[in-house]
Protein backbone atom coordinates (compact mmCIF):
# COMPACT_ATOMS: atom_id res chain seq x y z
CA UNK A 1 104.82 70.94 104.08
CA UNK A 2 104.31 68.31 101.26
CA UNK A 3 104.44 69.31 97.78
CA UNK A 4 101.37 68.82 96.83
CA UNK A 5 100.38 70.98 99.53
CA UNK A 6 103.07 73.52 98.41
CA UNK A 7 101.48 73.41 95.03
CA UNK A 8 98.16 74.07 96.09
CA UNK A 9 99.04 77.04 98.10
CA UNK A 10 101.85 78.61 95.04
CA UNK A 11 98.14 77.70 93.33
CA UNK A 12 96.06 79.64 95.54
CA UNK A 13 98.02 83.04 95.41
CA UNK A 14 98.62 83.33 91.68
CA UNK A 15 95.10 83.14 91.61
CA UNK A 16 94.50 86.22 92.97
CA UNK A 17 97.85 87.55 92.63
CA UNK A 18 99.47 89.30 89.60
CA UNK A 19 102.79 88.05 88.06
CA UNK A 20 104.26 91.41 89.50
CA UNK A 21 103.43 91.03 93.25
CA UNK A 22 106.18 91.11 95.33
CA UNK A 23 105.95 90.38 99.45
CA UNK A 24 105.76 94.16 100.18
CA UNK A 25 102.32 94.43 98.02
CA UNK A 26 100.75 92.22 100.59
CA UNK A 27 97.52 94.25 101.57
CA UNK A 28 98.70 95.65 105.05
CA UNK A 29 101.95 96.82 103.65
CA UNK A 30 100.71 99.13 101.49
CA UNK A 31 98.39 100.16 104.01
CA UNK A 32 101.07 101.12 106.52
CA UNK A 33 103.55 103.00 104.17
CA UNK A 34 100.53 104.92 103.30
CA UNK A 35 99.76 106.04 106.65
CA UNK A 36 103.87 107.07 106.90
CA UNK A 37 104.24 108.90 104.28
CA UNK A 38 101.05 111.07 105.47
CA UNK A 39 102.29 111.07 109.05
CA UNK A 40 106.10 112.24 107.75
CA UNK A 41 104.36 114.93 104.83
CA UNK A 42 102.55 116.21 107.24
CA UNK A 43 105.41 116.86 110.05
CA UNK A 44 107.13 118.34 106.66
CA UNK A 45 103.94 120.61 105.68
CA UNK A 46 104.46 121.83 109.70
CA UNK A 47 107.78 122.70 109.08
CA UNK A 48 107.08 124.46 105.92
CA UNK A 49 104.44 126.37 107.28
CA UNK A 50 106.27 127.35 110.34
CA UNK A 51 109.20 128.43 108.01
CA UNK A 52 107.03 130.51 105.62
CA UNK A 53 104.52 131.56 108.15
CA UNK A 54 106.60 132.44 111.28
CA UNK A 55 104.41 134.70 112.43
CA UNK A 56 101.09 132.40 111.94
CA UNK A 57 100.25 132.50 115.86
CA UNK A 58 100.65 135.89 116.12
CA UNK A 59 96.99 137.97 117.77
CA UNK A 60 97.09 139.62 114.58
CA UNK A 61 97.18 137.03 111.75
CA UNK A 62 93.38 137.02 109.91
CA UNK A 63 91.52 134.01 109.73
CA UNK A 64 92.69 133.94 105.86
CA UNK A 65 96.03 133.34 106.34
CA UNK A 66 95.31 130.90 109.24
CA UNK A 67 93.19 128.57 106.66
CA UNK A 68 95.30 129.16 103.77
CA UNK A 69 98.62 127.79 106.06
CA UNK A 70 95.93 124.82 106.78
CA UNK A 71 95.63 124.25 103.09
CA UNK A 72 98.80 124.56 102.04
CA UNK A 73 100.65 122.80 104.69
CA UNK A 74 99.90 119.76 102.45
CA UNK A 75 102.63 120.13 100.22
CA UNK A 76 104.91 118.32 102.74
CA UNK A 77 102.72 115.68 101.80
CA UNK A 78 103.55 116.06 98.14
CA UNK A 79 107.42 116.36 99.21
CA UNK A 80 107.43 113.14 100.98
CA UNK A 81 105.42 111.47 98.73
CA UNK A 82 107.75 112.39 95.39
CA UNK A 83 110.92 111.98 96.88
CA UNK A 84 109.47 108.52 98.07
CA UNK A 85 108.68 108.01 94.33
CA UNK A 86 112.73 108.21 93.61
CA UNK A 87 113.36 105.11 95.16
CA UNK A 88 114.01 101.85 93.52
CA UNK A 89 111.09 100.18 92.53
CA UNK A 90 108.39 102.99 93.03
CA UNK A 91 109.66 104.67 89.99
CA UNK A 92 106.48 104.01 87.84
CA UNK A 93 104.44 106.23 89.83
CA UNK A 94 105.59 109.18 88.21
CA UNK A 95 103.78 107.23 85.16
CA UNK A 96 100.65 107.28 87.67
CA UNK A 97 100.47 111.33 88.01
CA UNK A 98 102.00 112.61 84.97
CA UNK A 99 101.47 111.86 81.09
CA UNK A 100 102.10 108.21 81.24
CA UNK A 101 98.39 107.85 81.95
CA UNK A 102 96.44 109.24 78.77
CA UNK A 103 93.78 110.77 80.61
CA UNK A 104 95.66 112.66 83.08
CA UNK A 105 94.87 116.01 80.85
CA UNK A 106 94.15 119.72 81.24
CA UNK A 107 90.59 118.32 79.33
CA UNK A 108 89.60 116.26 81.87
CA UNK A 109 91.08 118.09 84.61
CA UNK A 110 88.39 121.07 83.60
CA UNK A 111 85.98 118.17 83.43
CA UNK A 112 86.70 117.11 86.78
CA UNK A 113 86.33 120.82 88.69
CA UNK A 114 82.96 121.36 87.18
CA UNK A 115 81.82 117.58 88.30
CA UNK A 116 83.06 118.63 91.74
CA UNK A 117 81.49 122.27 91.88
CA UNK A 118 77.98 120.86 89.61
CA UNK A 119 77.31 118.09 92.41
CA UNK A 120 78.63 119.90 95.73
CA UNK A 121 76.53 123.22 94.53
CA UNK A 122 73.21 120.79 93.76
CA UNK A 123 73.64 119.24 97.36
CA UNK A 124 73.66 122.44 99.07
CA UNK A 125 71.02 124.18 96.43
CA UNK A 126 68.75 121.20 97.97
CA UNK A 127 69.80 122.00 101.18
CA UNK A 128 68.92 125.66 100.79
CA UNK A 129 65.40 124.78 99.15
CA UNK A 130 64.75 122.25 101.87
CA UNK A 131 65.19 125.38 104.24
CA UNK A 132 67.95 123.62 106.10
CA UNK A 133 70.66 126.55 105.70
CA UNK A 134 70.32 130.10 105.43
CA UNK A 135 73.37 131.73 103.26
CA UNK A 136 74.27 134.88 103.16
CA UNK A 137 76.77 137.15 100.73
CA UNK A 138 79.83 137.80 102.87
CA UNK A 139 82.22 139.65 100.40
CA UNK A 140 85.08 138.90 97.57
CA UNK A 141 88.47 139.68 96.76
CA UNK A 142 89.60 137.77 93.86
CA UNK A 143 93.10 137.55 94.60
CA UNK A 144 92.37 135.95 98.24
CA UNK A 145 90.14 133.83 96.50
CA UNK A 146 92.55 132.62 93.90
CA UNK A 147 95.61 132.08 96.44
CA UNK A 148 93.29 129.73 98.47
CA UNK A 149 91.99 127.87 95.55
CA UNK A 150 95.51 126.92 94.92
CA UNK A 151 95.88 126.15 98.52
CA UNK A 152 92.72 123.87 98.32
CA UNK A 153 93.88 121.94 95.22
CA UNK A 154 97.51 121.01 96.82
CA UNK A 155 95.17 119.51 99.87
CA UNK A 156 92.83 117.62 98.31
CA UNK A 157 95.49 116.81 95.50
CA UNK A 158 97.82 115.68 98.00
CA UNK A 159 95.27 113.38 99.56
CA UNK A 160 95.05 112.03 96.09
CA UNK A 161 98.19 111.39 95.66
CA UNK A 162 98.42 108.69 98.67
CA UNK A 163 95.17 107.72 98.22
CA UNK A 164 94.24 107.14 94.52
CA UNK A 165 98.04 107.62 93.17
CA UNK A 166 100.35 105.40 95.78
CA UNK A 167 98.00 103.21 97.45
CA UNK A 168 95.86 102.06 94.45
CA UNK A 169 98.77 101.59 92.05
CA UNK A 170 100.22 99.40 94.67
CA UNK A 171 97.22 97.24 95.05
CA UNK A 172 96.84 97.10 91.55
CA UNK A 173 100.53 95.98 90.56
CA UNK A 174 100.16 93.11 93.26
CA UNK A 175 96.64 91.88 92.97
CA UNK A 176 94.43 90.72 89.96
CA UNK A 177 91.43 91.71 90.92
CA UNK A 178 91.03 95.77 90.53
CA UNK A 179 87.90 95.87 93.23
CA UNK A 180 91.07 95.30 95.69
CA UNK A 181 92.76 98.34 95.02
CA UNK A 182 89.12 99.79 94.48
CA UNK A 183 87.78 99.18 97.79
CA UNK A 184 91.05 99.32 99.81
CA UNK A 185 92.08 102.70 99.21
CA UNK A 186 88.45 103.78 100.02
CA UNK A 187 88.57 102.58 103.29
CA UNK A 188 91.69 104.28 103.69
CA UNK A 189 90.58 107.45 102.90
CA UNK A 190 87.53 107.17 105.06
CA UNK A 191 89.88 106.40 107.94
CA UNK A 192 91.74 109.97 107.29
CA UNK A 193 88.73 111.47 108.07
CA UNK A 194 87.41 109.25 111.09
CA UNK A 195 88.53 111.72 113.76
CA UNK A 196 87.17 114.59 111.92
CA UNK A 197 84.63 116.78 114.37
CA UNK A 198 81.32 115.82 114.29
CA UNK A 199 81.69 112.73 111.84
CA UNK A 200 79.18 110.11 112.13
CA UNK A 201 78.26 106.88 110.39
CA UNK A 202 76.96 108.05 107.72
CA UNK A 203 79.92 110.48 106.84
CA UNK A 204 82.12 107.63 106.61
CA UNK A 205 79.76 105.77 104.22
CA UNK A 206 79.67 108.80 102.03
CA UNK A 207 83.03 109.06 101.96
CA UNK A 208 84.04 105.38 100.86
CA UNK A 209 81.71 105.99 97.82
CA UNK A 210 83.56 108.92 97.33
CA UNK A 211 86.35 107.40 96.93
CA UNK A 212 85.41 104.65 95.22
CA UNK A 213 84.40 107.01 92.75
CA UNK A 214 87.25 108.53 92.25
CA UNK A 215 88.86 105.00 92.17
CA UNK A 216 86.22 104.18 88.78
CA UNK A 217 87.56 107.32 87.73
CA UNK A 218 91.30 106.06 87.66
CA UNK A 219 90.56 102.82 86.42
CA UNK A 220 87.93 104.07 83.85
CA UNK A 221 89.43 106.96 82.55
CA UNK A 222 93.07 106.28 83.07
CA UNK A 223 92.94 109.64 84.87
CA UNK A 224 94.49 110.95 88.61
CA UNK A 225 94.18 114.50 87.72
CA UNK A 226 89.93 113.72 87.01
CA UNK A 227 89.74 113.15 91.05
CA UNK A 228 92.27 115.30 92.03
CA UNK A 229 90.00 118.08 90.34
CA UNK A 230 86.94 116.99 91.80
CA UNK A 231 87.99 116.60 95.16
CA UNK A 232 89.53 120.29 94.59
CA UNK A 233 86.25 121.19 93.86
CA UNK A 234 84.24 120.41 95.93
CA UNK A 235 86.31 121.19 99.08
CA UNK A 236 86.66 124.76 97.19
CA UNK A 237 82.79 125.34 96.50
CA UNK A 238 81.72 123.79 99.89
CA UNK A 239 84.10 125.28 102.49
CA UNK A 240 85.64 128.55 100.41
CA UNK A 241 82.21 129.40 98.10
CA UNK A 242 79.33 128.95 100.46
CA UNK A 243 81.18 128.80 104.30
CA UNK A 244 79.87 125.54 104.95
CA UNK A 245 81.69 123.01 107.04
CA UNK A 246 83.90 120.61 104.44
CA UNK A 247 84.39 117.28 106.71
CA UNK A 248 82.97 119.17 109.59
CA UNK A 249 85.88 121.83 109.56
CA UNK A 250 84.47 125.14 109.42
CA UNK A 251 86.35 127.98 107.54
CA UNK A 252 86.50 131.60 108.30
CA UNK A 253 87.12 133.07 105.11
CA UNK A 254 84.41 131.95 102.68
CA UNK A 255 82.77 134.26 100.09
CA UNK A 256 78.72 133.33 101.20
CA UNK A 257 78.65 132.41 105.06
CA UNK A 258 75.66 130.40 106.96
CA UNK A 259 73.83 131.50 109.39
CA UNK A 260 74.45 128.96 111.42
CA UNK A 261 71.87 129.06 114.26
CA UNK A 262 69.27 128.54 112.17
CA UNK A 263 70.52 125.16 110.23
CA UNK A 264 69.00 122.26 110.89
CA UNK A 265 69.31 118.45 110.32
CA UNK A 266 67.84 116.85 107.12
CA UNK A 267 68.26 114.16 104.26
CA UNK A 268 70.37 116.93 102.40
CA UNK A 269 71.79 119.06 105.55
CA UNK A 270 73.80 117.71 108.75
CA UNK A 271 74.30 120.38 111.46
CA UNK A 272 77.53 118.00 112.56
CA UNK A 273 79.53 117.52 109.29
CA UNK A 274 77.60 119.19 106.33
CA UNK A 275 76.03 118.51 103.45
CA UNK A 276 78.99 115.41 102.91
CA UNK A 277 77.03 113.19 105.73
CA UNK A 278 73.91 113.11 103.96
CA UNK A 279 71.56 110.66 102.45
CA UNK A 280 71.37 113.31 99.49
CA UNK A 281 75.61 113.35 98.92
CA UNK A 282 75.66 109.49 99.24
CA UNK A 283 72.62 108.88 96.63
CA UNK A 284 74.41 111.59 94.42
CA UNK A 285 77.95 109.83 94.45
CA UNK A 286 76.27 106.40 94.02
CA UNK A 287 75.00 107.87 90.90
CA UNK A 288 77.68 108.87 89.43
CA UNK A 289 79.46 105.90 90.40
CA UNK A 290 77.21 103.94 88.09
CA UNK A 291 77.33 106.85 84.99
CA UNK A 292 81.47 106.31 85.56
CA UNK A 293 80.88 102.53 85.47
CA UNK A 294 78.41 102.47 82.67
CA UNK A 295 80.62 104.73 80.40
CA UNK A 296 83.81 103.12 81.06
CA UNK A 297 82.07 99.33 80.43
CA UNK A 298 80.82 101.00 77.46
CA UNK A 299 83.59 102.84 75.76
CA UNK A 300 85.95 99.63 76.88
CA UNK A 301 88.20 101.50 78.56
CA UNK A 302 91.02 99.80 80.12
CA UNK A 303 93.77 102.12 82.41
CA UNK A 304 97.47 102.20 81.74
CA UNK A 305 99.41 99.57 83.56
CA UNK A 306 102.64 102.15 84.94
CA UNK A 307 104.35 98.63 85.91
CA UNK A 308 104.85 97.72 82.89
């Protein structure tokens, strides 16, 4: 290769690469160690559960403690994914989850659980109006209730984590452009959920705006724990509140259940995958996509840089 050409090429990747990008940022890299470190925390989550719950497959065991093991077994994710964090290089991530990041606080991680409980609870409130689900008071018991909550955060925190906290700081240390590690780890997490039952087309559309939501939210508000909490909630309020199913998975212990028999297929209801494959969930993330956007543009708000 001549060195003009040479030049021209050097040329062509500093344009859209950072002064930090190093051969193992290159976009399919990421990608992969993503995918192993979710593969490997979730053989660890197995082993965990099988340790704490060795009795899990036992006639006996109640559906509770069958969808709280579900829940929880995502702490081998967490495992994996911090130890990962320890190695040379990766160190900054810490920077990405804890206080590094000035908007990873108990504030906004209040503010985040009521955004995920205020627009799950208006999707299925429409769905309920529209007449497409009947619910139905099932019962309470406030310490079941709580352990699973905590159960439901390390899940959808742990999904997070690769998704919003590894993969996007990645992308963003090796790329200039921000939509990169934006759009990337949305189609990521849309591919987690791809063999889901009952997911259709439009359940993966809804869930790459969800998660380029919760990517604004990380750039905008310099904030994991803002997603983290919203994710939390409303995978708590869908599945563990009102007994509908959260990504088409159905739980058994809820406190309201639907009467399922009579649901029915709408712009806010999908018989399939729930209220998450709707017109109604997609228009309603859009939304607050462009709030997120318009505040953050607004306010000027620029995220930490953990690489530095």
């Amino acid at each position: 290769m001549s060195e003009n050409n040479e030049g021209k090429l050097k040329k062509f990747f500093k344009s859209y690469h950072t002064e930090n990008f190093k051969w193992n940022d290159f976009l399919i890299v990421p990608l992969f160690l993503s995918l192993l470190l979710l593969t490997l925390g979730q053989l660890v989550g197995d082993l965990i559960i099988n340790a704490t719950f060795p009795k899990l497959f036992n006639d006996n065991v109640t559906d509770y403690i069958i969808f709280f093991a579900m829940y929880f077994s995502f702490i081998g994710i967490w495992v994996v994914a911090l130890l990962y964090f320890l190695t040379p290089g990766n160190r900054p991530m810490f920077g990405a989850i804890w206080k590094k990041c000035k908007g990873n606080t108990l504030k906004n991680l209040g503010i985040g659980l009521l955004i995920g409980f205020g627009t799950n609870a208006f999707c299925i409130l429409c769905a309920v109006l529209n007449k497409d689900i009947f619910l139905y008071y099932s019962g309470e018991n406030f310490l079941a209730i709580l352990g699973i909550f905590i159960a439901v955060f390390i899940q959808s925190s742990a999904e997070e984590l690769i998704c919003r906290g590894f993969l996007y700081q990645r992308l963003r240390r090796g790329y200039k452009n921000p939509l990169v590690a934006i759009i990337g780890n949305s189609v990521l997490f849309a591919l987690l959920h791809i063999f889901n039952p009952g997911v259709e087309p439009i359940a993966i559309v809804s869930i790459v705006v969800v998660g380029i939501l919760y990517s604004l939210l990380v750039y905008y508000f310099d904030s994991i724990w803002m997603p983290m909490a919203i994710h939390a909630g409303w995978n708590f309020t869908q599945s563990i509140f009102f007994g509908l199913p959260n990504s088409g998975i159905v739980s058994k212990f809820s406190i309201f259940k639907m009467d399922a028999a009579s649901a029915k297929d709408s712009f806010a209801y999908s018989t399939s995958f729930g209220v998450e494959a709707t017109i109604l969930a997609v228009a309603v993330n859009i939304l607050c996509c462009l709030i997120i956007f318009y505040l953050g543009r607004k306010n000027n708000k620029k995220p930490t840089d953990i690489w530095n």
